[in-house]
C-alpha atoms as a PDB file:
ATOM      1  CA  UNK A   1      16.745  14.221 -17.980  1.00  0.00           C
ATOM      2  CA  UNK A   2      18.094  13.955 -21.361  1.00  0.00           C
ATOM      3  CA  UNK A   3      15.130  12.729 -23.631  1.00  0.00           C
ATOM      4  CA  UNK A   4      17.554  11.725 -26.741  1.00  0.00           C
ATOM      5  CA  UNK A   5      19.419   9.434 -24.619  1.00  0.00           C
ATOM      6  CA  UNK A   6      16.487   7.399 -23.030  1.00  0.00           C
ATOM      7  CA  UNK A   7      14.910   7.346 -26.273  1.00  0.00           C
ATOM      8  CA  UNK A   8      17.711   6.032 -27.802  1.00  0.00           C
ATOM      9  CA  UNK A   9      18.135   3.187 -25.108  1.00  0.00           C
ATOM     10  CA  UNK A  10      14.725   2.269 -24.984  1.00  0.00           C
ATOM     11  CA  UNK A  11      14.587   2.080 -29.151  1.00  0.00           C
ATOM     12  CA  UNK A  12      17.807  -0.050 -28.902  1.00  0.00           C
ATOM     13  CA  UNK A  13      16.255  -2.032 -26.524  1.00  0.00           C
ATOM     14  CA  UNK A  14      13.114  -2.903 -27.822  1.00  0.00           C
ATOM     15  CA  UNK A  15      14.471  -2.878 -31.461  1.00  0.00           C
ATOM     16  CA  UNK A  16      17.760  -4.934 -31.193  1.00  0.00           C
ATOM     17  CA  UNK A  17      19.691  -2.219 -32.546  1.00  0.00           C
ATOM     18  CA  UNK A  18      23.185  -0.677 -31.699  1.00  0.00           C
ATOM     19  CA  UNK A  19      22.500   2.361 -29.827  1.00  0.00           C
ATOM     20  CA  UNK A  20      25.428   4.390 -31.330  1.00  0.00           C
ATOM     21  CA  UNK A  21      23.962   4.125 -34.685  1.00  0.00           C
ATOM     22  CA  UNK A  22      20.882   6.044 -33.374  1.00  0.00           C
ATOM     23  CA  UNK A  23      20.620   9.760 -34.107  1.00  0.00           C
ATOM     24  CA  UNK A  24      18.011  12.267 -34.575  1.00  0.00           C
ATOM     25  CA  UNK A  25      18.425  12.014 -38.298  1.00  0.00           C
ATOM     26  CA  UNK A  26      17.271   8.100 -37.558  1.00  0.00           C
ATOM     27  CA  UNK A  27      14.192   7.462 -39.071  1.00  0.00           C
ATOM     28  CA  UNK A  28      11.901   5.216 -37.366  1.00  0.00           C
ATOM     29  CA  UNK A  29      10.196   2.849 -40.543  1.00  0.00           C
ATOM     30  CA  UNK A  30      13.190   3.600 -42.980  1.00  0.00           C
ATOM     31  CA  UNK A  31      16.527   3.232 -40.902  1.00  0.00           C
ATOM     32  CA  UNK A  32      15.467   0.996 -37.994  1.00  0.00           C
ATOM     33  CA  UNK A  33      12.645  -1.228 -40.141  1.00  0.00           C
ATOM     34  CA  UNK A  34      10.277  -0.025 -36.920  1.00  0.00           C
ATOM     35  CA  UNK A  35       6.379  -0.557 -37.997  1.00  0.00           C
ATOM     36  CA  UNK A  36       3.416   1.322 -36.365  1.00  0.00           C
ATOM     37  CA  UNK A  37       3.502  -1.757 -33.617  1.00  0.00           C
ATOM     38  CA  UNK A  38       6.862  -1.210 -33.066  1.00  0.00           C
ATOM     39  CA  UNK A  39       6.286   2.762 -32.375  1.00  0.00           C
ATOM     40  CA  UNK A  40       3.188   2.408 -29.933  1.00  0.00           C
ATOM     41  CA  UNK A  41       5.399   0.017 -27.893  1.00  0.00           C
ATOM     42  CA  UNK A  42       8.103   2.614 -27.742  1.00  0.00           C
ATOM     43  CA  UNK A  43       5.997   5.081 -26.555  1.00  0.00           C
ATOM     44  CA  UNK A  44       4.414   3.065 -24.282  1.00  0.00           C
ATOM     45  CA  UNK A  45       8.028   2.246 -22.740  1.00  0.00           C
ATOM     46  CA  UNK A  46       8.652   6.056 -22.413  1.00  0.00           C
ATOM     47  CA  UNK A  47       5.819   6.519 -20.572  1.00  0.00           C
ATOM     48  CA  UNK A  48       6.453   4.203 -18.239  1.00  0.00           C
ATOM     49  CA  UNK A  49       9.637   5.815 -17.583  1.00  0.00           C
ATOM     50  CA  UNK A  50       9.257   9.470 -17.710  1.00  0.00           C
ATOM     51  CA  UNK A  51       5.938   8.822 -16.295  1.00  0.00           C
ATOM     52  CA  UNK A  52       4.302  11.052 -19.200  1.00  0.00           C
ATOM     53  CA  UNK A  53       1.142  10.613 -21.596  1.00  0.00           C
ATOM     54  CA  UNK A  54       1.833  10.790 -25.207  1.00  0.00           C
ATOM     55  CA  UNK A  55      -1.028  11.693 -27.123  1.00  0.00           C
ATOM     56  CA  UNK A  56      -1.480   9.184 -30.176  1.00  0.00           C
ATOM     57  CA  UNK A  57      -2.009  12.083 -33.067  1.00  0.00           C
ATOM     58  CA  UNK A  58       1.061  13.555 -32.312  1.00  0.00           C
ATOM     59  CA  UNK A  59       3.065   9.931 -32.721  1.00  0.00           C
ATOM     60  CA  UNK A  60       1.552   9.639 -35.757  1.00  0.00           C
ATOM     61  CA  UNK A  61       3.227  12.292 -36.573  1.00  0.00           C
ATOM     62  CA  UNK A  62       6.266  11.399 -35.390  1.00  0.00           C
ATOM     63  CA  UNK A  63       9.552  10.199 -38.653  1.00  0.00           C
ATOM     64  CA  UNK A  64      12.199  10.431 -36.785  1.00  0.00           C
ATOM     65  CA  UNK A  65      14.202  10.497 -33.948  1.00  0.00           C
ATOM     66  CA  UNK A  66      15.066  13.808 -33.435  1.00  0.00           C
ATOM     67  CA  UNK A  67      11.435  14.841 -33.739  1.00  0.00           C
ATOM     68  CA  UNK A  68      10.659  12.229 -30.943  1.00  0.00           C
ATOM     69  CA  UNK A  69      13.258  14.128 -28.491  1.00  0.00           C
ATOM     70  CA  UNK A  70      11.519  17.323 -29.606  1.00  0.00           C
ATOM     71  CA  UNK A  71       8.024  16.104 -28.973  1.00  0.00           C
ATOM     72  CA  UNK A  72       9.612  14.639 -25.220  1.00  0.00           C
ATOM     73  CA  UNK A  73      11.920  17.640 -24.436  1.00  0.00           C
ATOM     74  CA  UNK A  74       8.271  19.615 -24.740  1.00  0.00           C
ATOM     75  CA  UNK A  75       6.083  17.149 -22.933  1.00  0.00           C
ATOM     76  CA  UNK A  76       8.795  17.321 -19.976  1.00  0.00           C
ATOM     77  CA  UNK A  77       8.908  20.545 -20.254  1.00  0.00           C
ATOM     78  CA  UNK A  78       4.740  21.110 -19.664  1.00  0.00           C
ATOM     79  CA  UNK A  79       5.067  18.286 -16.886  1.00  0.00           C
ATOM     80  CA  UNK A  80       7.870  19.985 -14.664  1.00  0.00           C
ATOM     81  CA  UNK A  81       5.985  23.176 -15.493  1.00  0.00           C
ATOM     82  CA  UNK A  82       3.146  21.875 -13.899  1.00  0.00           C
ATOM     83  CA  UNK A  83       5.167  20.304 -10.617  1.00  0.00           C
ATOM     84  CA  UNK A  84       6.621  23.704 -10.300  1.00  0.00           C
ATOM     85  CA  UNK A  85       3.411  25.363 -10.153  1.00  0.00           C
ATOM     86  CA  UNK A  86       1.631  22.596  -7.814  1.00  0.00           C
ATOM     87  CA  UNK A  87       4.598  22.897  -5.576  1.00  0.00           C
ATOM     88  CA  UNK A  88       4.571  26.602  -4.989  1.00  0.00           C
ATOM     89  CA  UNK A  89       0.726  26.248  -4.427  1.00  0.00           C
ATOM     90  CA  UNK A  90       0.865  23.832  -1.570  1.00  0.00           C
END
């Protein structure tokens, strides 16, 4: 699963934005006008589809793109981690 490019369809999406102008350099309130609304829907989106929990301190956090991806490349990370290990148990 490649985070970057789901992120940057889902930000397209929700933003109205061209998806090839999206990179991890992007940020979120200064490049793409996104407000904290904006943001919380995102991440709601990308939970939906990666079927992950973002924890709200750590989007506060959150500039740009790139450290987005970085934040979802780790949360996939911990959550195939922990289907590994649940797998091998049963």
């Amino acid at each position: 699963m490649d985070a970057m490019h789901i992120l940057t369809e889902l930000i397209a999406e929700h933003l109205g934005v061209d998806a090839s102008e999206i990179t991890a350099e992007t940020n979120f309130a200064d490049d793409l006008g996104a407000d904290s609304l904006d943001v919380a829907e995102i991440a709601i989106a990308v939970e939906d589809r990666l079927g992950i929990t973002l924890d709200d301190a750590e989007l506060d956090r959150i500039r740009t793109v790139g450290q987005a991806v970085e934040m979802l490349d780790t949360k996939l990370r911990h959550a195939d981690a922990l289907r590994s290990g649940r797998s091998r148990a049963s």
